[in-house]
C-alpha atoms as a PDB file:
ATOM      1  CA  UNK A   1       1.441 201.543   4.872  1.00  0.00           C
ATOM      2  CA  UNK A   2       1.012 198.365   3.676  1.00  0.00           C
ATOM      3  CA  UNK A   3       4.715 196.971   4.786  1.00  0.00           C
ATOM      4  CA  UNK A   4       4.374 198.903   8.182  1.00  0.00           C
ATOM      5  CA  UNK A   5       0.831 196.546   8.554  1.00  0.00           C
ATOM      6  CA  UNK A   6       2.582 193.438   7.520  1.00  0.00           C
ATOM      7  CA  UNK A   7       5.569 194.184   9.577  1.00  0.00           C
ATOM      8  CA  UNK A   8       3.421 194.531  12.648  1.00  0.00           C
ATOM      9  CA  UNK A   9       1.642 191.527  12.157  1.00  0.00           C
ATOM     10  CA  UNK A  10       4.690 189.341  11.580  1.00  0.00           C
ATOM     11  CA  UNK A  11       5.688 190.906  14.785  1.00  0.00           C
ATOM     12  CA  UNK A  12       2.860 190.191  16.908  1.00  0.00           C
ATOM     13  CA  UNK A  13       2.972 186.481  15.473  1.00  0.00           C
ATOM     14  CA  UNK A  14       6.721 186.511  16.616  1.00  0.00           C
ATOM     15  CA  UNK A  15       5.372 187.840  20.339  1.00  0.00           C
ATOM     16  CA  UNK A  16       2.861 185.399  20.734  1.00  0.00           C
ATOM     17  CA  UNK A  17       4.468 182.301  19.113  1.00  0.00           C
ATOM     18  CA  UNK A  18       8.174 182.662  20.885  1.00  0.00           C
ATOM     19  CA  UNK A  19       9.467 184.421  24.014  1.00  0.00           C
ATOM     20  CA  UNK A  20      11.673 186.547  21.833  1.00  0.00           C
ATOM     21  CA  UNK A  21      11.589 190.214  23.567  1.00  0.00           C
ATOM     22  CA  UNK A  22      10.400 192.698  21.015  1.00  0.00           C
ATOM     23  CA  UNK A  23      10.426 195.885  22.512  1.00  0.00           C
ATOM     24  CA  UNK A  24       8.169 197.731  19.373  1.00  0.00           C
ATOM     25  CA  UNK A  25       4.727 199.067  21.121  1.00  0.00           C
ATOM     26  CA  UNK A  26       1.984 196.681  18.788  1.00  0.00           C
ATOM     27  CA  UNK A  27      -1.671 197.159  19.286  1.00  0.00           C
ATOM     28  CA  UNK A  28      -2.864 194.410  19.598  1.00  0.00           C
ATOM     29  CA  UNK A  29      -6.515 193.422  18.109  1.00  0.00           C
ATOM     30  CA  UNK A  30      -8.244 189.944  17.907  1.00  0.00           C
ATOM     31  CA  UNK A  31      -8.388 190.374  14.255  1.00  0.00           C
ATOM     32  CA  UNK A  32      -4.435 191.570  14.132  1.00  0.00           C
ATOM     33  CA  UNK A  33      -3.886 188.190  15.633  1.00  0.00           C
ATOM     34  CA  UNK A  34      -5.590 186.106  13.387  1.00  0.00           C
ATOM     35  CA  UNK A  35      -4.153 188.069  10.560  1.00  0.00           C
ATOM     36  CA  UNK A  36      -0.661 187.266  12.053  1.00  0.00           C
ATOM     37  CA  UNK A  37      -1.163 183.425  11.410  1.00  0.00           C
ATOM     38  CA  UNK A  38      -0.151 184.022   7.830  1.00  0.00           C
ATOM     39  CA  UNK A  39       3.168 184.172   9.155  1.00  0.00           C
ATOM     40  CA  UNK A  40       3.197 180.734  11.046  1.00  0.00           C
ATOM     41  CA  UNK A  41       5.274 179.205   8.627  1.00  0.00           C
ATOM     42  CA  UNK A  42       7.810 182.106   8.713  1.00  0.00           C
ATOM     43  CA  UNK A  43       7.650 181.547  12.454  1.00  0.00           C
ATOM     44  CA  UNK A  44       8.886 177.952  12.127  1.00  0.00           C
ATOM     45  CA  UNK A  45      11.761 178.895   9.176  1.00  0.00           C
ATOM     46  CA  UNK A  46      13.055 181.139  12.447  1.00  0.00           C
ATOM     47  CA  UNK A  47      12.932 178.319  14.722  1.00  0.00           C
ATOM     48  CA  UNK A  48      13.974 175.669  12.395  1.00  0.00           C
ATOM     49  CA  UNK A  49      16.347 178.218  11.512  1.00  0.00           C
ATOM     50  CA  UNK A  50      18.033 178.917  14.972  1.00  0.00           C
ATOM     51  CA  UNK A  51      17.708 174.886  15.756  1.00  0.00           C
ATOM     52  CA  UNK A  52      19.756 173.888  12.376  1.00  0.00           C
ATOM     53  CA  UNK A  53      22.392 177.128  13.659  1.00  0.00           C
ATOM     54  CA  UNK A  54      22.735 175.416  16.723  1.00  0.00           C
ATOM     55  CA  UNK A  55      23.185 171.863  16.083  1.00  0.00           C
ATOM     56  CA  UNK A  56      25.532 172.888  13.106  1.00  0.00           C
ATOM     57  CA  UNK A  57      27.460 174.811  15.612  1.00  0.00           C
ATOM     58  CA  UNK A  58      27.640 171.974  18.438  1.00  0.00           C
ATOM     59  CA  UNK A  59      28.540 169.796  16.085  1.00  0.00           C
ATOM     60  CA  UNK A  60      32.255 171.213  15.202  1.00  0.00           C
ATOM     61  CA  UNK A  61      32.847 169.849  19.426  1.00  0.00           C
ATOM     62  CA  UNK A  62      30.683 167.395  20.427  1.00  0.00           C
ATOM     63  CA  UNK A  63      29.268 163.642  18.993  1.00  0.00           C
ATOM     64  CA  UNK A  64      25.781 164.228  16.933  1.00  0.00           C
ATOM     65  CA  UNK A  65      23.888 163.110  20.021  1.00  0.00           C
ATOM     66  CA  UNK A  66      24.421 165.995  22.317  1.00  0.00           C
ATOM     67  CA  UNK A  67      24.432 168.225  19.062  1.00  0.00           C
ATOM     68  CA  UNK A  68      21.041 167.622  18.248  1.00  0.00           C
ATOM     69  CA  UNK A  69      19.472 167.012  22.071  1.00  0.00           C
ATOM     70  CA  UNK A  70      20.878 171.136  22.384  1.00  0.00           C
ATOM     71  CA  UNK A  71      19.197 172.017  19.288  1.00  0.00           C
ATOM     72  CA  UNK A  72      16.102 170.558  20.523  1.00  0.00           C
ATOM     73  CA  UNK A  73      16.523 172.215  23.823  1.00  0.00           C
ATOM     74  CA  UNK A  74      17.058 175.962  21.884  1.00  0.00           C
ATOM     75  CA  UNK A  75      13.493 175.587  19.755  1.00  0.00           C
ATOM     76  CA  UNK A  76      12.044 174.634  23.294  1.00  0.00           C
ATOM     77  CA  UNK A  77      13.746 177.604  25.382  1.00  0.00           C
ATOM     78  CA  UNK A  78      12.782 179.855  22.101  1.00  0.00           C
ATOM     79  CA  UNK A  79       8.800 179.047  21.852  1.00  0.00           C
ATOM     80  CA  UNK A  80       8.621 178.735  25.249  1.00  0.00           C
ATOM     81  CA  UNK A  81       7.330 174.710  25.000  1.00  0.00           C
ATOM     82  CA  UNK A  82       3.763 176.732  23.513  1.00  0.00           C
ATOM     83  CA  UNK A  83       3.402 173.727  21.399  1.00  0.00           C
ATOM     84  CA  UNK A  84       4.659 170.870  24.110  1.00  0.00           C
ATOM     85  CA  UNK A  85       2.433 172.182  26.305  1.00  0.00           C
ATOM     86  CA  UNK A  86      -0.508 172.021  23.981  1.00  0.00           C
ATOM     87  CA  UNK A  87       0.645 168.328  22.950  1.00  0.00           C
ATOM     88  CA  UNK A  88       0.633 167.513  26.633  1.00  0.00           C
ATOM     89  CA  UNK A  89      -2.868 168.973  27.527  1.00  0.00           C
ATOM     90  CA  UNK A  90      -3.931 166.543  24.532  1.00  0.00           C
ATOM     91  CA  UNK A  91      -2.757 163.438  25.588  1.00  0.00           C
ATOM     92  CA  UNK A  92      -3.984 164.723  29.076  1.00  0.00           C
ATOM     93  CA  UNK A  93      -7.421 165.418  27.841  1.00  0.00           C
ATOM     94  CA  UNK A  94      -7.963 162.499  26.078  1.00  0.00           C
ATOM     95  CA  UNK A  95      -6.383 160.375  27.912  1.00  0.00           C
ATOM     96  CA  UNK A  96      -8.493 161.127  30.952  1.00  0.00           C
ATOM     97  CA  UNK A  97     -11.447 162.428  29.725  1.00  0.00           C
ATOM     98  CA  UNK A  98     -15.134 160.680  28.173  1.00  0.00           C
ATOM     99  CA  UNK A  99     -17.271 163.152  27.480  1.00  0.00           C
ATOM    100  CA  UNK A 100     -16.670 166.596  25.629  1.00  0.00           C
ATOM    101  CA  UNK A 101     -17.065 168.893  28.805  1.00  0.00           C
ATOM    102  CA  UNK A 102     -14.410 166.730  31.190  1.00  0.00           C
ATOM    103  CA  UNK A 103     -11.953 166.554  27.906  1.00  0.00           C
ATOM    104  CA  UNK A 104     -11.823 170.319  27.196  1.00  0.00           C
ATOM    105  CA  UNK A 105     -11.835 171.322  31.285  1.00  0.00           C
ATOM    106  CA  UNK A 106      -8.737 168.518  31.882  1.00  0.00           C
ATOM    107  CA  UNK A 107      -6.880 170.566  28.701  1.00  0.00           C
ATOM    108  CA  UNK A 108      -7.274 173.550  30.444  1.00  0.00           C
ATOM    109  CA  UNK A 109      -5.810 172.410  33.510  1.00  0.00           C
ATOM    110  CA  UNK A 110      -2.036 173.883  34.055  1.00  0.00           C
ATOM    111  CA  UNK A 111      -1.018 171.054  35.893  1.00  0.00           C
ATOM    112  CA  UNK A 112       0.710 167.828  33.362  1.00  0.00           C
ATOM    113  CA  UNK A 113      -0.826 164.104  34.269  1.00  0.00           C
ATOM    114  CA  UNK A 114       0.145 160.610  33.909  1.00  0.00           C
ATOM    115  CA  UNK A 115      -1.473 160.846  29.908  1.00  0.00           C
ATOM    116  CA  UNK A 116       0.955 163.925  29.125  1.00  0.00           C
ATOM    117  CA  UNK A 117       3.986 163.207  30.662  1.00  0.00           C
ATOM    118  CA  UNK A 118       4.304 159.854  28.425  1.00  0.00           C
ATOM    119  CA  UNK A 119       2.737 161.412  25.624  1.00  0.00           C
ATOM    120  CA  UNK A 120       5.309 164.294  25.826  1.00  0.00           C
ATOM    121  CA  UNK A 121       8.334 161.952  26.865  1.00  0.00           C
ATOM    122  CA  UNK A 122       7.962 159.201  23.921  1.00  0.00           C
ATOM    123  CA  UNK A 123       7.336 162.062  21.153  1.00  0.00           C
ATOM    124  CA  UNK A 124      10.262 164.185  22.094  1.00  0.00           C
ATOM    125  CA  UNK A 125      12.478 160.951  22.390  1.00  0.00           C
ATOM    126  CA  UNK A 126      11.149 159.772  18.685  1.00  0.00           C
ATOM    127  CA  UNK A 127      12.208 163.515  17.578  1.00  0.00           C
ATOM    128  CA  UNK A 128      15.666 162.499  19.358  1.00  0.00           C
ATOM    129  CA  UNK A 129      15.978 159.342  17.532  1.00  0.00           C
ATOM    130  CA  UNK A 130      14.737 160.648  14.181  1.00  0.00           C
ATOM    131  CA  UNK A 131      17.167 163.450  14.164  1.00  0.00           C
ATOM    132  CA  UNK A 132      20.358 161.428  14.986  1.00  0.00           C
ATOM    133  CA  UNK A 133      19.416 159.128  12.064  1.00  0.00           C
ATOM    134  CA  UNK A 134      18.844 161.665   9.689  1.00  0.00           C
ATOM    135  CA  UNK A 135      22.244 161.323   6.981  1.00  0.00           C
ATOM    136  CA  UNK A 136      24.013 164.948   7.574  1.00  0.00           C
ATOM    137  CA  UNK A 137      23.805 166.293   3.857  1.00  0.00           C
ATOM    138  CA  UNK A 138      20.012 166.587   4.787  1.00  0.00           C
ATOM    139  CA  UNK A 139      19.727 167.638   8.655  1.00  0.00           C
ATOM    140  CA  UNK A 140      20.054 171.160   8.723  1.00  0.00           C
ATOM    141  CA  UNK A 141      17.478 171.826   5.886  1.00  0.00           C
ATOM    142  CA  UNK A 142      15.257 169.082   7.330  1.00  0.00           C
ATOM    143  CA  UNK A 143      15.441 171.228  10.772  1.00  0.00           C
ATOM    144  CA  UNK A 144      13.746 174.002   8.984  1.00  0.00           C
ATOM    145  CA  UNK A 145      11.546 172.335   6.526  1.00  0.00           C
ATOM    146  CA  UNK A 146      10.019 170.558   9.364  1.00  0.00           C
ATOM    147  CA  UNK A 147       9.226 173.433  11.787  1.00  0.00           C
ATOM    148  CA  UNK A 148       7.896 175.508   8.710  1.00  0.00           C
ATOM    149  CA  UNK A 149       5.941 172.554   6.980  1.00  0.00           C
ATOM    150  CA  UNK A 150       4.328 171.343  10.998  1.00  0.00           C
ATOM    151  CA  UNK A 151       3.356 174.796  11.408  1.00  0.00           C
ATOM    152  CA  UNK A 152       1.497 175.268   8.418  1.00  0.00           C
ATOM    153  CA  UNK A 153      -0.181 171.516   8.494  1.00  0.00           C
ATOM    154  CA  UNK A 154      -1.599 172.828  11.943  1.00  0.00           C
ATOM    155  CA  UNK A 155      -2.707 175.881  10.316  1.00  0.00           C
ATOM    156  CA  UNK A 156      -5.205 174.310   7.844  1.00  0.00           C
ATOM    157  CA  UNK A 157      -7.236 173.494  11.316  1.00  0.00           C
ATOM    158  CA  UNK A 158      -8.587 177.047  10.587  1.00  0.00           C
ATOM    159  CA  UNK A 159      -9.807 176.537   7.257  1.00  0.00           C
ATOM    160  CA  UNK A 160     -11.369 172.954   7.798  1.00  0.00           C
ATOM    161  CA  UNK A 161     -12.593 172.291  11.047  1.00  0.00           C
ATOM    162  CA  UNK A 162     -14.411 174.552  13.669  1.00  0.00           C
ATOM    163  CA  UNK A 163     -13.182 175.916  17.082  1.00  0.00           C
ATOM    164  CA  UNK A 164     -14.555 173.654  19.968  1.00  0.00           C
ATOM    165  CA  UNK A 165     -13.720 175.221  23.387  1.00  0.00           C
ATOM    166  CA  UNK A 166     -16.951 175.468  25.250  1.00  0.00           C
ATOM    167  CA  UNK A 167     -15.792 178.496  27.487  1.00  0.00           C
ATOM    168  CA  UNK A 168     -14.936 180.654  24.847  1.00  0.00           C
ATOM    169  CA  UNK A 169     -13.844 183.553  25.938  1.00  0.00           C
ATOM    170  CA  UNK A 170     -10.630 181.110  27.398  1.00  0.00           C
ATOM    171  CA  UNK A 171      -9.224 179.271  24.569  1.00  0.00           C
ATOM    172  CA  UNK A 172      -5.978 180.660  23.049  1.00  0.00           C
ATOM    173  CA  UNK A 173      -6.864 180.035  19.813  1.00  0.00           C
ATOM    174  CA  UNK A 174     -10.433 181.845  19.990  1.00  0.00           C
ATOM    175  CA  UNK A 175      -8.924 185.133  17.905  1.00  0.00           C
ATOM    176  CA  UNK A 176      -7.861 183.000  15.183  1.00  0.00           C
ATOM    177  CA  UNK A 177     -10.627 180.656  14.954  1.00  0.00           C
ATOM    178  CA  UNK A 178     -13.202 184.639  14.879  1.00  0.00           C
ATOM    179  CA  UNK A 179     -10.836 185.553  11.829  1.00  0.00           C
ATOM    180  CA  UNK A 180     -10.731 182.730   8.769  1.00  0.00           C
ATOM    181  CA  UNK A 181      -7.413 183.984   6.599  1.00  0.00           C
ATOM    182  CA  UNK A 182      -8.253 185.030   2.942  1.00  0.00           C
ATOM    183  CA  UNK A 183      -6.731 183.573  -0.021  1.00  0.00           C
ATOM    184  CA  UNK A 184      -3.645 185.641  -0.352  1.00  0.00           C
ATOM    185  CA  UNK A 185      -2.909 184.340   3.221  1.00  0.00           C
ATOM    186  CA  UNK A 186      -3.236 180.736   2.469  1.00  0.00           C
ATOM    187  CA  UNK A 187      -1.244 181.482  -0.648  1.00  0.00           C
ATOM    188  CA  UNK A 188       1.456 183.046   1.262  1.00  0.00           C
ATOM    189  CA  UNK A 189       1.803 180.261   3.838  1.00  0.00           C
ATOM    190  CA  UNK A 190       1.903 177.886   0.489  1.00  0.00           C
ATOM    191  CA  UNK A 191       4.870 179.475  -0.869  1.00  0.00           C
ATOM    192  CA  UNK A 192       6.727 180.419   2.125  1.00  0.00           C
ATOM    193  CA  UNK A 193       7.117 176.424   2.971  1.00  0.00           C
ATOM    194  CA  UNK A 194       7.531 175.687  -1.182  1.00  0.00           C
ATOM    195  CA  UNK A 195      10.385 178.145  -1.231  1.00  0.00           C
ATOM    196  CA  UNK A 196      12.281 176.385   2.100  1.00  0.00           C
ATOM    197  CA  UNK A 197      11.187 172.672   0.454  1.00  0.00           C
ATOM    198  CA  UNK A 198      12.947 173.534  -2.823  1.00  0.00           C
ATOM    199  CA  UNK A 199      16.397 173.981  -0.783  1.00  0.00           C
ATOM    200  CA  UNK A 200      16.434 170.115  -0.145  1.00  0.00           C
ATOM    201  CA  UNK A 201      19.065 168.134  -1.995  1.00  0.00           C
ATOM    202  CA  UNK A 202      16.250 166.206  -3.341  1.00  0.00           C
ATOM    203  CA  UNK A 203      12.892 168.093  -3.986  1.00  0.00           C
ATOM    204  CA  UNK A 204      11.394 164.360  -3.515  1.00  0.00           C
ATOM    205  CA  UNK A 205      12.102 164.762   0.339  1.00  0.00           C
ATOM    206  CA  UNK A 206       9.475 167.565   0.158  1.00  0.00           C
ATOM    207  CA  UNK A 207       6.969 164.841  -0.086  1.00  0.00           C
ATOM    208  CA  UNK A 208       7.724 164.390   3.881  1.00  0.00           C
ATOM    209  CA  UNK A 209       4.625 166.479   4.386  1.00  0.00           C
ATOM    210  CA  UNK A 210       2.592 164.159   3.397  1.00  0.00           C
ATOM    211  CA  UNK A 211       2.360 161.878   6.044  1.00  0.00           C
ATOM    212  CA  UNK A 212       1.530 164.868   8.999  1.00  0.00           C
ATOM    213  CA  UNK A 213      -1.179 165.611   6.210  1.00  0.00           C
ATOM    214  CA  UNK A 214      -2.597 162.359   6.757  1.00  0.00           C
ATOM    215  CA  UNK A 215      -1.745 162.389  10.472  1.00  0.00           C
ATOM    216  CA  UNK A 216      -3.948 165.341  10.122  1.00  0.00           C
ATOM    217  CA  UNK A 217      -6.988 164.061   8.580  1.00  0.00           C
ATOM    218  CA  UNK A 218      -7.343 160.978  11.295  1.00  0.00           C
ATOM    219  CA  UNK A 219      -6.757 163.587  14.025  1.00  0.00           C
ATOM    220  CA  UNK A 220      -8.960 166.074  12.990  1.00  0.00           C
ATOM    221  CA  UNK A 221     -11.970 163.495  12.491  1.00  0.00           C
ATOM    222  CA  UNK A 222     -11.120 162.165  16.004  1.00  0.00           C
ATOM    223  CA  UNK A 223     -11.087 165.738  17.366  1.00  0.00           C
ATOM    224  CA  UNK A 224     -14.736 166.555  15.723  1.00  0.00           C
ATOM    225  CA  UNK A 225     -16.271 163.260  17.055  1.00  0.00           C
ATOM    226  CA  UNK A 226     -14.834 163.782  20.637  1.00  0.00           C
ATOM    227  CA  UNK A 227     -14.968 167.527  21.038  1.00  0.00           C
ATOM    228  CA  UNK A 228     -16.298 168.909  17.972  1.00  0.00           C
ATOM    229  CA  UNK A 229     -13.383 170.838  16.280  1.00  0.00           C
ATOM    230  CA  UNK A 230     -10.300 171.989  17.060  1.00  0.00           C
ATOM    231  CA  UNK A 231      -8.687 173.388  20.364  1.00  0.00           C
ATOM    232  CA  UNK A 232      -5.506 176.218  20.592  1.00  0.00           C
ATOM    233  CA  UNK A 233      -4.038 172.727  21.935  1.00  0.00           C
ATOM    234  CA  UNK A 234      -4.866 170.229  19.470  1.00  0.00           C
ATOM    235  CA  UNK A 235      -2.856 172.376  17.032  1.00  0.00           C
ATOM    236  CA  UNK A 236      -0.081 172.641  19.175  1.00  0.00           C
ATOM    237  CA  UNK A 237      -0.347 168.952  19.373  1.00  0.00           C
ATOM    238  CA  UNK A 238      -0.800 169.216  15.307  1.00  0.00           C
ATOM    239  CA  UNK A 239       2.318 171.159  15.229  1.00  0.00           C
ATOM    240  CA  UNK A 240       4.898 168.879  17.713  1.00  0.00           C
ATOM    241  CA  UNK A 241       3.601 165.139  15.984  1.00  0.00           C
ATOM    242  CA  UNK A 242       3.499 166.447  12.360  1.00  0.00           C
ATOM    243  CA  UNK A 243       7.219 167.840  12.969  1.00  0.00           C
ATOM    244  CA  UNK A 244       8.098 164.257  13.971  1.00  0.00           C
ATOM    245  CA  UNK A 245       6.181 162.378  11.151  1.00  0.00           C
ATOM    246  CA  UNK A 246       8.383 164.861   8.544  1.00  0.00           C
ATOM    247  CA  UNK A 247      11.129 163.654  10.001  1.00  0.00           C
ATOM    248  CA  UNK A 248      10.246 159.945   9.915  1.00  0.00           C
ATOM    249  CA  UNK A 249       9.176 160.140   6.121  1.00  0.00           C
ATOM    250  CA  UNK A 250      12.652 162.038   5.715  1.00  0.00           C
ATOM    251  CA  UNK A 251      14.483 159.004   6.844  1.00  0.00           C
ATOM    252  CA  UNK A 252      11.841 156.577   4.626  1.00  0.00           C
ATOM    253  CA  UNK A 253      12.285 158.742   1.580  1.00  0.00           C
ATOM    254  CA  UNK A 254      16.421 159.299   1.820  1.00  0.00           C
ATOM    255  CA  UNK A 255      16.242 155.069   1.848  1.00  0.00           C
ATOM    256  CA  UNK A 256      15.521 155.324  -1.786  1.00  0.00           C
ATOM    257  CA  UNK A 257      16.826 158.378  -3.495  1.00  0.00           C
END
């Protein structure tokens, strides 16, 4: 029973955090959802996973540029840009907001502005940039690393800050913010990013994390002061700038080993 429960909630992360078609019948429960964030880093091994397939694949007939621009394009067509769009509502809300009420109603607003399209734009073209200059004994296991390891920095929003949408019963993230994860959770998330980090040619490049952990910390005190916790977006926004920052400390890092 157990394996049948975990099952389904690895499944019902997979539904809501990519637009793969799973055609199992899950109930679905607030709680079941925030249970199913355990599985956020096994979420990003997939996509770092199919992203590393397809660049490694693209690679054998085209130059390194278009190899990894198409591997950026698959993890985007896979999630379904869930965590572009949150990074874009951020910069949007911010950007165009000065008090807590205007900044949470602007990042609930469909429609992208001035503040996320260049947000969006200049982080996806420092992932381009970052990627190309990565050396090619480390790219594919970067790909993963840093899809797992962004996943789980935006995950320890649960566990450390509180859930700041006004209108609550809108916010994507309200099920998970009801739920905290128990320890076994956390210590599962731990060692499902460990495990990937100890695949690098050096385990030294592991320390990559430690910069979106920082990242993190200057975010999440700007979040509390302007909106007072955390927003389904901000960690989508967590999730797309940490992934670049890994890949950035990669590059630092691989300077010296």
């Amino acid at each position: 029973m157990m394996i049948k429960r975990e099952l389904e909630l690895f499944l019902l992360s997979l539904t809501f955090f990519t637009r793969l078609p799973i055609s199992v019948n899950l109930e679905y429960t607030d709680e079941k959802l925030s249970k199913s964030t355990k599985y956020f880093s096994l979420i990003g091994i997939l996509v770092g996973g199919v992203s590393a397939l397809v660049y490694w694949s693209f690679s054998f007939l085209f130059p390194k540029e278009i190899a990894v621009l198409v591997s950026m394009v698959s993890t985007v067509l896979l999630t379904g840009a869930f965590h572009e769009d949150g990074l874009a509502d951020v910069c949007d809300g911010f950007g165009g907001g000065w008090t807590k009420e205007r900044i949470l109603t602007i990042m609930k607003d469909s429609r992208i502005g001035t503040f996320g399209f260049v947000g969006l734009f200049l982080t996806m073209l420092l992932k381009f940039y970052s990627l190309l200059m990565i050396d090619e004994t480390v790219i594919l296991q970067a790909m993963v690393f840093s899809h797992a390891a962004s996943r789980f920095v935006a995950s320890t929003f649960l566990h450390t800050h509180e859930y700041a949408r006004i209108d609550q019963e809108i916010g994507k993230a309200k099920p998970i913010a009801q739920h905290p994860l128990s320890v076994f959770d956390w210590m599962l998330l731990i060692v499902m990013v460990a495990i990937v980090a100890f695949f690098f040619p050096s385990i030294l490049l592991a320390f990559s994390i430690v910069l979106a952990f920082v990242f993190k910390y200057f975010f999440g005190r700007f979040m509390q002061k302007w909106v007072g916790g955390y927003t389904g977006d901000c960690l989508g926004a967590t999730q797309q700038i940490s992934e670049v920052l890994i890949y950035m400390s990669i590059l630092a890092i691989w300077k010296f080993i």
